[in-house]
C-alpha atoms as a PDB file:
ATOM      1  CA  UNK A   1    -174.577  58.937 120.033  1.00  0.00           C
ATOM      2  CA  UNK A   2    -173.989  59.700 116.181  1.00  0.00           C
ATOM      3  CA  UNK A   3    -172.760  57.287 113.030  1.00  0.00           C
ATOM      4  CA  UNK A   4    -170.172  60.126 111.116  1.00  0.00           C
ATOM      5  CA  UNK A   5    -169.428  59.129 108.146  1.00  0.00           C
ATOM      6  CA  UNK A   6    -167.313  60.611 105.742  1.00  0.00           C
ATOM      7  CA  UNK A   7    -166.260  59.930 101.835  1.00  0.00           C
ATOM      8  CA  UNK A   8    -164.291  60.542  99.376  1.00  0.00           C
ATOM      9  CA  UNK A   9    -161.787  63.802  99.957  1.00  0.00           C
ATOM     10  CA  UNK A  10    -163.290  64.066 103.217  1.00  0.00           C
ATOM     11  CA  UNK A  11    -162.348  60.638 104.500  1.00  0.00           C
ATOM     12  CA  UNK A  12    -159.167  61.507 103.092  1.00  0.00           C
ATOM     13  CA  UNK A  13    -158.301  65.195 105.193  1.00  0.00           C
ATOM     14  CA  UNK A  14    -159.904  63.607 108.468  1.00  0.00           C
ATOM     15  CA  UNK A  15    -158.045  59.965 107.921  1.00  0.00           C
ATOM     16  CA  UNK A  16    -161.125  57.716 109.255  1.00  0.00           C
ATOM     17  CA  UNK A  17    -164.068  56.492 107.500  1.00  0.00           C
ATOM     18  CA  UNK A  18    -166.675  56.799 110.031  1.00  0.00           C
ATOM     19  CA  UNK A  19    -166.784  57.742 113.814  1.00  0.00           C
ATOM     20  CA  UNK A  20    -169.376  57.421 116.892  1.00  0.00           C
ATOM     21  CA  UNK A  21    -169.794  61.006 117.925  1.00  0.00           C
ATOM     22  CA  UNK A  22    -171.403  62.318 121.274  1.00  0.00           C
ATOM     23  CA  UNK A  23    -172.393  65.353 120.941  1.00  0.00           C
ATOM     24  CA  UNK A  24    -175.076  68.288 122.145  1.00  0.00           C
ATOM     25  CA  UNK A  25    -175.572  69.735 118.643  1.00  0.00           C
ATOM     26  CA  UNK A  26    -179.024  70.547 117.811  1.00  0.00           C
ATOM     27  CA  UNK A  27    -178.265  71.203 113.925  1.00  0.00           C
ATOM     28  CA  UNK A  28    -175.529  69.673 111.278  1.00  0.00           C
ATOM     29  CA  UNK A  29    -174.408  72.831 111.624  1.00  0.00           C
ATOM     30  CA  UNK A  30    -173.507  72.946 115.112  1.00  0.00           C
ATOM     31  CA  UNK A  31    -172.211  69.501 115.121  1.00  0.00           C
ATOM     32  CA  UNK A  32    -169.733  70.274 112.142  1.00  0.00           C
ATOM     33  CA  UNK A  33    -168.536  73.123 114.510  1.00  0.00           C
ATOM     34  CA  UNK A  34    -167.956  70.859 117.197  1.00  0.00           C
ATOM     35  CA  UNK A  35    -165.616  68.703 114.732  1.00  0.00           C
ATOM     36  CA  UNK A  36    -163.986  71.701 113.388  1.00  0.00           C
ATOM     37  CA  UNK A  37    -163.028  71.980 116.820  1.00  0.00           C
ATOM     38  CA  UNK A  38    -161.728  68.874 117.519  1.00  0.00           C
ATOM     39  CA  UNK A  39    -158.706  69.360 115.854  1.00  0.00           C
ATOM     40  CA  UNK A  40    -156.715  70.581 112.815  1.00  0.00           C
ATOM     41  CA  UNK A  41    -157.609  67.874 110.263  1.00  0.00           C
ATOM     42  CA  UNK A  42    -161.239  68.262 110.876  1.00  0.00           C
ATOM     43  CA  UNK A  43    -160.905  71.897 110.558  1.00  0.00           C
ATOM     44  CA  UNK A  44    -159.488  71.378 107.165  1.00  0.00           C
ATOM     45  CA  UNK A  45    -162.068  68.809 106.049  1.00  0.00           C
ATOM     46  CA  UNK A  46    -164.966  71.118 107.125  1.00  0.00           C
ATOM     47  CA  UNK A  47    -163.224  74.517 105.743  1.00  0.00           C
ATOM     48  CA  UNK A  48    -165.727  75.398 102.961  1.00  0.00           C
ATOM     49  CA  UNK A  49    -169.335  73.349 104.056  1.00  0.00           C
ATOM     50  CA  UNK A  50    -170.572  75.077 100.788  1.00  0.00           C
ATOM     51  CA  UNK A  51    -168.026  72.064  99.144  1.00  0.00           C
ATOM     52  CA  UNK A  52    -169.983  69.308 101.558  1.00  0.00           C
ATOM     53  CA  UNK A  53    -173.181  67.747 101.020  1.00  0.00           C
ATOM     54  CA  UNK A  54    -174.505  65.896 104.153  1.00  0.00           C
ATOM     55  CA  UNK A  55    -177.011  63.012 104.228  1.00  0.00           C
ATOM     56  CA  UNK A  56    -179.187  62.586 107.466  1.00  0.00           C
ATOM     57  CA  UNK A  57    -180.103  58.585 107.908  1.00  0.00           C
ATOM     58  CA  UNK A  58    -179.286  58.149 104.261  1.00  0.00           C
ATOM     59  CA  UNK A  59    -181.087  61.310 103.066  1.00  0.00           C
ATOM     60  CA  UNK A  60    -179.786  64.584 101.762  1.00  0.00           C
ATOM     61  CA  UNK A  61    -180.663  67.197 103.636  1.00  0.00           C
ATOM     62  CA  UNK A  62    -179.821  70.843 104.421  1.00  0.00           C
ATOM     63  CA  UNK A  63    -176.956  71.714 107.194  1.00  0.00           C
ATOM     64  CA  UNK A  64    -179.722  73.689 109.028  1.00  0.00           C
ATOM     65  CA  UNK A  65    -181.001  70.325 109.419  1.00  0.00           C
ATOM     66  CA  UNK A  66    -182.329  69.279 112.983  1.00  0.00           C
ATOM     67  CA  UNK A  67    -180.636  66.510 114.189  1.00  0.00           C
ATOM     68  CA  UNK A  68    -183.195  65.055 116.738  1.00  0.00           C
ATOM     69  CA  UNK A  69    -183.737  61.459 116.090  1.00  0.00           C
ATOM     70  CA  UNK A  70    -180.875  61.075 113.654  1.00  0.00           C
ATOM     71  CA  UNK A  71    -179.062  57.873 113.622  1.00  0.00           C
ATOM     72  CA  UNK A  72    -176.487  58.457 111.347  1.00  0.00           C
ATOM     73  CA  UNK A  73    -174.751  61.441 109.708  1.00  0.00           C
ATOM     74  CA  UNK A  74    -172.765  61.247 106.307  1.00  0.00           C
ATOM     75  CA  UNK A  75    -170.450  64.043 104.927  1.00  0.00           C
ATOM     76  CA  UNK A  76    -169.514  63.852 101.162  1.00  0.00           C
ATOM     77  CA  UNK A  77    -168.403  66.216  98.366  1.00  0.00           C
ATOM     78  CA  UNK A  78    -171.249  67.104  95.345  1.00  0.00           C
ATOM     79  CA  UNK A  79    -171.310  64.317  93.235  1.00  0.00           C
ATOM     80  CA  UNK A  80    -170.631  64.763  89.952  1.00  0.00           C
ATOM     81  CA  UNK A  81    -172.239  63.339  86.772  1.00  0.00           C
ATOM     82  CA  UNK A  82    -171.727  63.036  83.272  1.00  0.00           C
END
């Protein structure tokens, strides 16, 4: 079982903050084609990864990422500095 967690625009398409997710997915990106799956709104959220960053128990890593051992998975646009 997975900790989703989504910011920002993200949280805002999907319409929930965070999630427990079961899933098989060896990879982010298998699991964010599981969500895409799910449903419309997910589909939309996860439309363009190349607008996502993901963090993998609070680090950022790539969406090629294994997932084995991962507690918790966070999905958030770039951020933005200035």
């Amino acid at each position: 079982m997975l900790d989703v967690l989504y910011f920002a625009w993200v949280r805002e398409r999907i319409g929930i903050p965070r999630e427990q997710v079961e899933t098989q997915a060896a990879t982010v990106a298998e699991l964010v084609e599981e969500l895409k799956a799910r449903e419309e709104r997910y589909a939309a959220a996860f439309a363009d990864p190349s607008a996502l960053r993901v963090a993998l128990d609070q680090e950022l890593r790539d969406f090629d990422a294994p997932l084995a051992g991962v507690r918790e998975v966070a999905f958030f646009p770039p951020m933005t500095g200035g």
